[in-house]
N, C-alpha and C. Protein backbone atom coordinates (compact mmCIF):
# COMPACT_ATOMS: atom_id res chain seq x y z
N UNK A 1 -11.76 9.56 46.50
CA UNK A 1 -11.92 10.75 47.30
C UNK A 1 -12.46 10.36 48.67
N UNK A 2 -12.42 10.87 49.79
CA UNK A 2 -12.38 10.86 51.28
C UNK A 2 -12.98 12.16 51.26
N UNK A 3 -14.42 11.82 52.34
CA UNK A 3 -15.31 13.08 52.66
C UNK A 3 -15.11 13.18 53.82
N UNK A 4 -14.90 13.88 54.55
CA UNK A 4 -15.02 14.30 55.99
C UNK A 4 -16.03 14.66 56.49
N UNK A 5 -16.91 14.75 57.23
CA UNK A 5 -18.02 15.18 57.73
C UNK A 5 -17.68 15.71 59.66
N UNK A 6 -17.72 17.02 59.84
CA UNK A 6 -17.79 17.12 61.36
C UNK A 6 -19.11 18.10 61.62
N UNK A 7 -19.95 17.92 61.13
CA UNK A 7 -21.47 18.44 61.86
C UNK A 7 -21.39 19.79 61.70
N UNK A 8 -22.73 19.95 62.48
CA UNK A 8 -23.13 21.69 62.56
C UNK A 8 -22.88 21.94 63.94
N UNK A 9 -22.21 21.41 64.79
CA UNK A 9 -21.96 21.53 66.48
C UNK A 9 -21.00 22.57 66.36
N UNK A 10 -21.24 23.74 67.12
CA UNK A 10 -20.48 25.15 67.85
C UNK A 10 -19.10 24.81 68.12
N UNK A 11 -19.00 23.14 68.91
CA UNK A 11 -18.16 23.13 69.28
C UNK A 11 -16.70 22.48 68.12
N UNK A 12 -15.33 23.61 68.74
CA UNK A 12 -14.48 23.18 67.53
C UNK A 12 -13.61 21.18 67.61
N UNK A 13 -13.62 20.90 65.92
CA UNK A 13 -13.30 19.15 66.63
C UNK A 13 -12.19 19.18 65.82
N UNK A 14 -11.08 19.99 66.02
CA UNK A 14 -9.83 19.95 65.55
C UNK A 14 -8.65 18.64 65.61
N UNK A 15 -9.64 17.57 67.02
CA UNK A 15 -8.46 16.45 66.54
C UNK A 15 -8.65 15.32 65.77
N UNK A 16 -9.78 15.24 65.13
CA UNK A 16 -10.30 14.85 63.96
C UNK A 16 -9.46 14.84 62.92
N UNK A 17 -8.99 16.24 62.53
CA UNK A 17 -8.46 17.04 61.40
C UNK A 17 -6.96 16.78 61.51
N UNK A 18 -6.74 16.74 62.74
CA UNK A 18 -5.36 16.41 63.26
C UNK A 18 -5.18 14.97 62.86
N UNK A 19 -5.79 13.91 63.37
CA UNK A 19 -5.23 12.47 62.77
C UNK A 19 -5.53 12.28 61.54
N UNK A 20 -6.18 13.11 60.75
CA UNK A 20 -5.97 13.38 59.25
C UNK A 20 -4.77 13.89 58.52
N UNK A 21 -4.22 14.65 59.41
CA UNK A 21 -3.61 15.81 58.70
C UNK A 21 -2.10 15.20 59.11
N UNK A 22 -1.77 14.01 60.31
CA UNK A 22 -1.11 13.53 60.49
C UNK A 22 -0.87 12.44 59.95
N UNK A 23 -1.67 11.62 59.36
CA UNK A 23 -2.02 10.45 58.73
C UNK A 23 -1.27 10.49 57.28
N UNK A 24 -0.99 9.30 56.75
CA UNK A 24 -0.29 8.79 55.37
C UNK A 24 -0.83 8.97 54.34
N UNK A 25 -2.24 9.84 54.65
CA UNK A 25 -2.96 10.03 52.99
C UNK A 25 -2.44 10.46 52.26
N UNK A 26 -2.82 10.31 50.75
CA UNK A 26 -1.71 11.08 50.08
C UNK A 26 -3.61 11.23 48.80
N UNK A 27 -5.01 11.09 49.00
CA UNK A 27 -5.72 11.03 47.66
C UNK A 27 -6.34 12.30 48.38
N UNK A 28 -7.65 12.96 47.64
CA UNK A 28 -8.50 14.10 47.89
C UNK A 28 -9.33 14.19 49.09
N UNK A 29 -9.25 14.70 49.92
CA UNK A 29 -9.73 15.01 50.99
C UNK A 29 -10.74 16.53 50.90
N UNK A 30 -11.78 16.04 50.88
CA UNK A 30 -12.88 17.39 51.11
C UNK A 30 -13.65 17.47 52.43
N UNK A 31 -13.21 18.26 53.56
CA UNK A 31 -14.12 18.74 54.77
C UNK A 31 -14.87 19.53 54.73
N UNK A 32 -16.12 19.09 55.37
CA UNK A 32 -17.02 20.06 55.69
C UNK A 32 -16.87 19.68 57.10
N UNK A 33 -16.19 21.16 57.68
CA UNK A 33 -15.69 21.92 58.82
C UNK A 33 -16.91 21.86 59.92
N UNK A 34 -17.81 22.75 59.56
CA UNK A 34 -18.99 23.87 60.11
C UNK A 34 -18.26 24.63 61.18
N UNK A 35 -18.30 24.81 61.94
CA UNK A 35 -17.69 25.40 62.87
C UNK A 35 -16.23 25.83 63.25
N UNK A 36 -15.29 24.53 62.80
CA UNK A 36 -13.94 24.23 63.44
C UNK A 36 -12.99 25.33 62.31
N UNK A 37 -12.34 25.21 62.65
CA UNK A 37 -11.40 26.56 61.45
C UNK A 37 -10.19 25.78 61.44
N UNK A 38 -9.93 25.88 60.30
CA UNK A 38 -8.92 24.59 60.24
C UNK A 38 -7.96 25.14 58.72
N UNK A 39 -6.82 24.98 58.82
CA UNK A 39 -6.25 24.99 57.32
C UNK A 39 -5.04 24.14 57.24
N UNK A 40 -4.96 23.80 55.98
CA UNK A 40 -4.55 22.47 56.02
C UNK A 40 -4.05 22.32 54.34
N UNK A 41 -2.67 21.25 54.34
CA UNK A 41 -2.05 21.48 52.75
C UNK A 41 -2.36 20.18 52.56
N UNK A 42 -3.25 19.48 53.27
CA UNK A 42 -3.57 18.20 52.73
C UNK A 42 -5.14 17.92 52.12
N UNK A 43 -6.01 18.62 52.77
CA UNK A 43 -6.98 18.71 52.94
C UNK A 43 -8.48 19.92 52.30
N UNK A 44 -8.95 19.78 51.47
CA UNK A 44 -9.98 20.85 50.91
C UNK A 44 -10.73 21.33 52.31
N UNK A 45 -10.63 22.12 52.75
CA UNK A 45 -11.60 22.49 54.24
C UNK A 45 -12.70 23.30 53.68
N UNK A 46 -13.94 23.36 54.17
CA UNK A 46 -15.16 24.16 53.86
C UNK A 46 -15.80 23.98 54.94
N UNK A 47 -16.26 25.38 55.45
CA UNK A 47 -17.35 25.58 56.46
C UNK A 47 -18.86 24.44 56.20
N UNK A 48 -19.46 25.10 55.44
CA UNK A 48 -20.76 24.29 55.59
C UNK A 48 -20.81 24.17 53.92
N UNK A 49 -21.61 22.66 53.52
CA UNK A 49 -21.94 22.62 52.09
C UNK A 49 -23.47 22.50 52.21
N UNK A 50 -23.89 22.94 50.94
CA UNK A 50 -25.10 22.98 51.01
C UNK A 50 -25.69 21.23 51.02
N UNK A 51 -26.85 21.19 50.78
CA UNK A 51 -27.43 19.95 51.27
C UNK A 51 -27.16 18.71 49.76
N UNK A 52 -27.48 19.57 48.85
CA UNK A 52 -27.51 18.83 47.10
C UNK A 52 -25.89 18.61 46.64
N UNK A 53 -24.67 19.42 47.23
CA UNK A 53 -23.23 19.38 47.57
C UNK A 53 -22.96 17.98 48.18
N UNK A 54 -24.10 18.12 49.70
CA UNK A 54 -23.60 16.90 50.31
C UNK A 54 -23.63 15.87 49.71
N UNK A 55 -24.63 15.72 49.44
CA UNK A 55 -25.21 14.39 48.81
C UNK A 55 -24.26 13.88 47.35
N UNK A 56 -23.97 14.81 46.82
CA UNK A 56 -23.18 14.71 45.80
C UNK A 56 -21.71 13.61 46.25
N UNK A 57 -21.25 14.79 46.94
CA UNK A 57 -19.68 14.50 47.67
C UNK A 57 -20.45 12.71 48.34
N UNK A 58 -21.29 13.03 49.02
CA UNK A 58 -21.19 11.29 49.55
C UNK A 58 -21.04 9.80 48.58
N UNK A 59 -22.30 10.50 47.39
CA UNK A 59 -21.85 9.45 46.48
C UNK A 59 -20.67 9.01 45.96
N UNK A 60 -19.64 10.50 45.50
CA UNK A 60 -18.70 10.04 44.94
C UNK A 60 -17.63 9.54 46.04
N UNK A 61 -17.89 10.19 47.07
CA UNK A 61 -16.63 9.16 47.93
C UNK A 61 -16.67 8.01 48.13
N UNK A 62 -14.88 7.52 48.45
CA UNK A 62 -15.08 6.44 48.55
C UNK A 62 -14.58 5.76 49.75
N UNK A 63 -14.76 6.74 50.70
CA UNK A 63 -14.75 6.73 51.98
C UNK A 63 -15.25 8.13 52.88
N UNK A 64 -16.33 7.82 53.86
CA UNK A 64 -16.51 8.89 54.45
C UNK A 64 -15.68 9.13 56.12
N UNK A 65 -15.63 10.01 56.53
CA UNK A 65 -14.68 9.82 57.98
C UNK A 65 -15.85 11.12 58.03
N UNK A 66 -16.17 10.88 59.68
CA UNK A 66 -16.94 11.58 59.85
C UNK A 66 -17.26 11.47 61.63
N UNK A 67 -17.40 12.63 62.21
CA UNK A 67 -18.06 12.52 63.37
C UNK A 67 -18.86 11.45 63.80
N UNK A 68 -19.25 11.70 65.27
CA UNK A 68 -19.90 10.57 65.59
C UNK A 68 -21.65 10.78 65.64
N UNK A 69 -22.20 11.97 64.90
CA UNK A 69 -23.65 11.93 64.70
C UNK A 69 -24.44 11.12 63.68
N UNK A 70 -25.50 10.70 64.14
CA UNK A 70 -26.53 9.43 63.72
C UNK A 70 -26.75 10.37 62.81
N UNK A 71 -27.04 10.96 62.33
CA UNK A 71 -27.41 11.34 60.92
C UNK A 71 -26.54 11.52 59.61
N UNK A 72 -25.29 12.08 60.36
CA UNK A 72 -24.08 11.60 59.09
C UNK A 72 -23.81 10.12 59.16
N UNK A 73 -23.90 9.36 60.28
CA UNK A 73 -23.72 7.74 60.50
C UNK A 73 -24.66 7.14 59.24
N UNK A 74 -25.63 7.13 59.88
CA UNK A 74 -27.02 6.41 58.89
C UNK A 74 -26.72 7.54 57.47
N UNK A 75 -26.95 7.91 57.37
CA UNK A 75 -27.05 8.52 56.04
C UNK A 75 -25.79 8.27 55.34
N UNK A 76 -24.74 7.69 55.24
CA UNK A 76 -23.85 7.46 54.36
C UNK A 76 -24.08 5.66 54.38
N UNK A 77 -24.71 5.28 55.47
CA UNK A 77 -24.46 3.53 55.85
C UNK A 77 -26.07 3.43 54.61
N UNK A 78 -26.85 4.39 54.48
CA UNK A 78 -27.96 4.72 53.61
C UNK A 78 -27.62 3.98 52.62
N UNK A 79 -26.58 4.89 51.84
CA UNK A 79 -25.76 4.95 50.44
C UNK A 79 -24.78 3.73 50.16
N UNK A 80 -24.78 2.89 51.24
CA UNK A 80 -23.56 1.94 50.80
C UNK A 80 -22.12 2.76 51.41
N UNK A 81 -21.94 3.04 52.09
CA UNK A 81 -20.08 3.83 52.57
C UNK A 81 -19.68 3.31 53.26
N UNK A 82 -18.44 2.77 52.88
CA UNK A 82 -17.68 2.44 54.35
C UNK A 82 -17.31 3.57 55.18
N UNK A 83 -17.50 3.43 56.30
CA UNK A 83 -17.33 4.66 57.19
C UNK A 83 -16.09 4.54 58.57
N UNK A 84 -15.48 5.27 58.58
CA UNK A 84 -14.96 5.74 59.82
C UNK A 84 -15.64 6.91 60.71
N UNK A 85 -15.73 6.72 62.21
CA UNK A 85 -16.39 7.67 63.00
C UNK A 85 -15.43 7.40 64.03
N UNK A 86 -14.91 8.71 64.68
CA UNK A 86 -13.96 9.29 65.98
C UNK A 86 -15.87 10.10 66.59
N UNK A 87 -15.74 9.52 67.69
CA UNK A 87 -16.75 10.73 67.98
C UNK A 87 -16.29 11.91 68.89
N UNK A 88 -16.79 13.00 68.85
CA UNK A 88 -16.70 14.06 69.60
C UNK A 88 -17.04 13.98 70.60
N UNK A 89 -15.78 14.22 71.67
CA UNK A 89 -15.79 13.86 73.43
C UNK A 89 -16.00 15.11 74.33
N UNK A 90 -16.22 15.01 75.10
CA UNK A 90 -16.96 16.12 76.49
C UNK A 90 -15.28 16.98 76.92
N UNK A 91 -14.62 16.14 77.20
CA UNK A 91 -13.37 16.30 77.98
C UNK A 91 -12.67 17.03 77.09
N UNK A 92 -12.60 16.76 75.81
CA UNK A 92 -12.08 17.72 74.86
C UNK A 92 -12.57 18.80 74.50
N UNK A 93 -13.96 19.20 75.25
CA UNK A 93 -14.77 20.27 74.68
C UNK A 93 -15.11 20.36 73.12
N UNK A 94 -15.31 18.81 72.88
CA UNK A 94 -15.77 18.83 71.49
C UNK A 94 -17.54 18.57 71.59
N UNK A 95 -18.33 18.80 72.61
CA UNK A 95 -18.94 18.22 72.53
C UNK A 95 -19.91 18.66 74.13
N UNK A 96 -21.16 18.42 74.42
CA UNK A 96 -21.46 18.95 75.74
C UNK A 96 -21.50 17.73 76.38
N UNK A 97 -21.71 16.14 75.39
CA UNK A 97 -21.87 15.32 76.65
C UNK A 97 -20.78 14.13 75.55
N UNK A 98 -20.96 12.77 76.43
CA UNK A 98 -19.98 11.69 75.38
C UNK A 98 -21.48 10.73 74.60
N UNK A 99 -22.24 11.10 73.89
CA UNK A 99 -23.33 10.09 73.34
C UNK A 99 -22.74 10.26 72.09
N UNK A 100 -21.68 10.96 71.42
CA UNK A 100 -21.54 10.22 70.13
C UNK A 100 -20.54 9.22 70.56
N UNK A 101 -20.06 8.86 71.71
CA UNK A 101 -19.16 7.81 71.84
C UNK A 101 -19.78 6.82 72.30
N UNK A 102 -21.29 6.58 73.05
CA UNK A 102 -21.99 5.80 72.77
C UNK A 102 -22.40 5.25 71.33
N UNK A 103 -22.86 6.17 70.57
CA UNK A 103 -23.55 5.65 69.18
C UNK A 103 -22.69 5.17 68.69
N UNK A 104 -21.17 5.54 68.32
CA UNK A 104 -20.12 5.19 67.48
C UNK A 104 -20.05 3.62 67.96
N UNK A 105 -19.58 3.53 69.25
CA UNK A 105 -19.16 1.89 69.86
C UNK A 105 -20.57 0.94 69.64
N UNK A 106 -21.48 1.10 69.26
CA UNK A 106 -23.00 0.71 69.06
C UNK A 106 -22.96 0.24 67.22
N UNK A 107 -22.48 1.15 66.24
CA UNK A 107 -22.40 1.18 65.23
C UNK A 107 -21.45 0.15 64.87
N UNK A 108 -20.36 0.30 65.56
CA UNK A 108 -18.99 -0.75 65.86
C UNK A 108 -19.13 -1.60 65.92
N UNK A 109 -20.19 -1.83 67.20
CA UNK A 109 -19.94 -3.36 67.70
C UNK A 109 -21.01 -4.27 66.89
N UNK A 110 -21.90 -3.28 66.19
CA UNK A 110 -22.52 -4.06 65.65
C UNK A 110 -22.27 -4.51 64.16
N UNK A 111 -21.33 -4.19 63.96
CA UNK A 111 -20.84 -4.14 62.12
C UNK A 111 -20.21 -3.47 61.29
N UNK A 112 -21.38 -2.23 61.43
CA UNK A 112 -21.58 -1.36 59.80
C UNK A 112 -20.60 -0.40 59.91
N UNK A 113 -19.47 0.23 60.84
CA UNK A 113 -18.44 0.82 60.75
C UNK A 113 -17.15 0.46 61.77
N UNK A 114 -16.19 1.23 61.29
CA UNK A 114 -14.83 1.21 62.13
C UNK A 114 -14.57 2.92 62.61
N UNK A 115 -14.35 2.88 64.33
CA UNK A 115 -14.18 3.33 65.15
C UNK A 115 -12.43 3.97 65.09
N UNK A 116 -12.65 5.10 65.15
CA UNK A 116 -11.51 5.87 65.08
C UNK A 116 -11.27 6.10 66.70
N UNK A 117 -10.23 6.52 67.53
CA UNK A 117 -10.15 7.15 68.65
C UNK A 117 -8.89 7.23 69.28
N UNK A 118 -9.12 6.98 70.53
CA UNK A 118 -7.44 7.33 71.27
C UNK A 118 -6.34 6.51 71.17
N UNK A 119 -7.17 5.30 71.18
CA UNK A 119 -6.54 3.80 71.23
C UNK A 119 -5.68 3.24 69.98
N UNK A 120 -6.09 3.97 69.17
CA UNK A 120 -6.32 3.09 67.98
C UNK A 120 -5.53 4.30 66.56
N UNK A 121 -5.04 4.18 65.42
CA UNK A 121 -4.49 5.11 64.68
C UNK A 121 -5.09 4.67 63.08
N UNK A 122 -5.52 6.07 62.75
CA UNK A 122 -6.19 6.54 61.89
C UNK A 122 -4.93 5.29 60.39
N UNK A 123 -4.13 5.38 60.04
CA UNK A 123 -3.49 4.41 59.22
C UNK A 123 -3.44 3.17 59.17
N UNK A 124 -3.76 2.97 60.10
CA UNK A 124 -4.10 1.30 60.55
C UNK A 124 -5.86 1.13 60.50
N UNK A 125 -6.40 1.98 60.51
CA UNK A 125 -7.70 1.70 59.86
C UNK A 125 -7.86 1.66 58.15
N UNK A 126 -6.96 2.80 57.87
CA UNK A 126 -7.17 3.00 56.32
C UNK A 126 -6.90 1.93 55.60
N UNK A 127 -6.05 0.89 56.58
CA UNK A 127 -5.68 -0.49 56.13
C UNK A 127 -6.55 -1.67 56.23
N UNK A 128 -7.30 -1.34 57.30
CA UNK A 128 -8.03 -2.45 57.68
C UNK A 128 -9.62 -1.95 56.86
N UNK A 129 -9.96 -0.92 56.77
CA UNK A 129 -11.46 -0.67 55.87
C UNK A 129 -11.38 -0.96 54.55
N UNK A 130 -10.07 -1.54 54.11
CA UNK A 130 -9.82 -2.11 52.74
C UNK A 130 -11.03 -3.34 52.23
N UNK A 131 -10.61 -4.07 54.05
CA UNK A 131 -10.88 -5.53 53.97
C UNK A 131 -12.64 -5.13 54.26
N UNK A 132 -12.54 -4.24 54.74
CA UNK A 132 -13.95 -4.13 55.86
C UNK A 132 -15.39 -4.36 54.71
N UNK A 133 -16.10 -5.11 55.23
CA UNK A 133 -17.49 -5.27 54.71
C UNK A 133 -18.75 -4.90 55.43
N UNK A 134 -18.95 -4.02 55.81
CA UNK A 134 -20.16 -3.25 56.32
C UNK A 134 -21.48 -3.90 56.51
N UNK A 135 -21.84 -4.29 57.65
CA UNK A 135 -23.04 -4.71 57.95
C UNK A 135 -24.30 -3.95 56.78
N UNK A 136 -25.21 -4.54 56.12
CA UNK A 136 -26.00 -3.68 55.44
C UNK A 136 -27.19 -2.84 56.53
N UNK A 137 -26.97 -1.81 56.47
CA UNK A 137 -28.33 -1.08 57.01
C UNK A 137 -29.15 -1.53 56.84
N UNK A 138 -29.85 -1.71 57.69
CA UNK A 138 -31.69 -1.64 57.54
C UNK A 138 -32.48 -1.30 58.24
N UNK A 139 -33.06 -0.18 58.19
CA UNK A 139 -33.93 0.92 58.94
C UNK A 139 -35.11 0.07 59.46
N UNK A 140 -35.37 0.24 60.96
CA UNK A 140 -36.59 -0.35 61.98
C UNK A 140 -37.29 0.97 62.01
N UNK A 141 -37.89 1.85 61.35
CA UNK A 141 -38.57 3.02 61.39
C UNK A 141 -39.96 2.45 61.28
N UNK A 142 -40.24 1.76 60.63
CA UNK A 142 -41.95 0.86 60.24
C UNK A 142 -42.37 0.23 61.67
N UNK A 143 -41.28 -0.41 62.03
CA UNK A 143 -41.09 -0.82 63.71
C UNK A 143 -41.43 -0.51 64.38
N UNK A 144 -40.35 0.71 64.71
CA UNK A 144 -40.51 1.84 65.58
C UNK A 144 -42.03 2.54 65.64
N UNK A 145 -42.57 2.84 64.36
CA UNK A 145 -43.95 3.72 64.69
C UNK A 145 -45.02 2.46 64.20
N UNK A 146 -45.07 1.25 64.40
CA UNK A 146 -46.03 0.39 65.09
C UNK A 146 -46.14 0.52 66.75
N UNK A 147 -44.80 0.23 67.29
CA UNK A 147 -44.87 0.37 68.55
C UNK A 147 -45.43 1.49 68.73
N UNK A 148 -44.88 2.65 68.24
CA UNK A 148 -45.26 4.03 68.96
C UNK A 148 -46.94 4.07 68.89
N UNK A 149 -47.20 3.55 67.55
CA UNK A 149 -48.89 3.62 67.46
C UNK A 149 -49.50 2.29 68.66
N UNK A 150 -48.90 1.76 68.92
CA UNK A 150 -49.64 0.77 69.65
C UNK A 150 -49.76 1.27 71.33
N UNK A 151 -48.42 2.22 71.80
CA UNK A 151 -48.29 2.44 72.93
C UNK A 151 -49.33 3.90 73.05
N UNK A 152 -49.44 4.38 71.88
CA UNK A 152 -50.73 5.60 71.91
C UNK A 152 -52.07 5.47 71.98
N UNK A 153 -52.50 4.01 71.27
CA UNK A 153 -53.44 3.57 71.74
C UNK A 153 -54.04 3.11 72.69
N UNK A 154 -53.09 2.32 73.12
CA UNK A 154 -53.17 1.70 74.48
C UNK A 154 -52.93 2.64 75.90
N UNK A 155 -53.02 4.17 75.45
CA UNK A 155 -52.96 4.79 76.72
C UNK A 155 -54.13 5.73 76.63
C-alpha cells in the first residue's frame, strides 16, 4: 500500500495527485487530501484522517509519497519509510513561499529520501526507491536544546 500525505495547507496541491493519477501504479493508494478536492479511479482520497488512522496507515505502508513538510518528512523517516516528497511551490499557488523545496533538496541531498518534481517522473522513481536505502534518521533534538540552554545562559 502507498500513503499519500498532502498536509493541512489551504492551499490546493492537485499536481501531486496528478503524477499519481498519471503514473503506472496499479497497488492501493490511500490520500489524505486536507484541503485539495480531488477524485480519482485510482486512488482512495480522504480529506483529513484522524491522528491514530495516521499512524496506522504509515506503518502499514510501504511507501509514503508525501508533500514537502518536515513533519510528514521526519515522521515517516521516524518509522523506517522510504519516502518520496514533490514539495509544494509558490508559483503554482501551492504554497505561500518555496521552503518545502528547500527542505525536500536538504532531505535529498542528504540521503534519507527521493525527490519528486518537474525534472524528474514519478515512474522512474517507483523504480529507483526499489533499490533506495534510506539514510537512518537520527534526531539532534538533545543537541539542539544543549545549545539553546547554553545560549540562554550565557545571555
Amino acid at each position: 500500500m502507498i500513503l499519500v500525505t498532502l498536509g493541512t495547507q489551504i492551499e490546493p496541491f492537485k499536481r501531486l495527485l496528478d503524477y499519481i493519477e498519471n503514473s503506472k501504479l496499479k497497488c492501493k493508494i490511500v490520500v489524505q487530501a486536507g484541503h485539495t478536492k480531488y477524485h480519482s479511479k485510482k486512488m482512495d482520497v480522504f480529506d483529513f484522517i484522524s491522528y491514530d488512522e495516521m499512524e496506522k496507515l504509515i506503518k502499514e505502508a510501504d511507501l509514503i509519497i508525501t508533500h514537502g513538510g518536515t513533519g510528514s518528512i521526519v515522521g515517516a523517516l521516524k518509522k523506517g519509510k522510504k519516502i518520496i516528497a514533490c514539495a509544494r511551490l509558490e508559483k503554482y499557488g501551492e504554497h505561500v513561499d518555496n521552503h518545502q523545496q528547500e527542505l525536500v533538496e536538504i532531505f535529498k541531498d542528504q540521503g534519507y529520501i527521493l525527490e519528486l518534481n518537474e525534472d524528474n517522473n514519478l515512474d522512474d522513481l517507483l523504480l529507483e526507491i526499489k533499490k533506495f536505502v534510506p539514510k537512518e534518521f537520527k534526531s539532534n533534538r538533545s543537541e539542539f536544546i544543549k545549545k539553546l540552554e547554553g545560549e540562554i545562559n550565557n545571555s
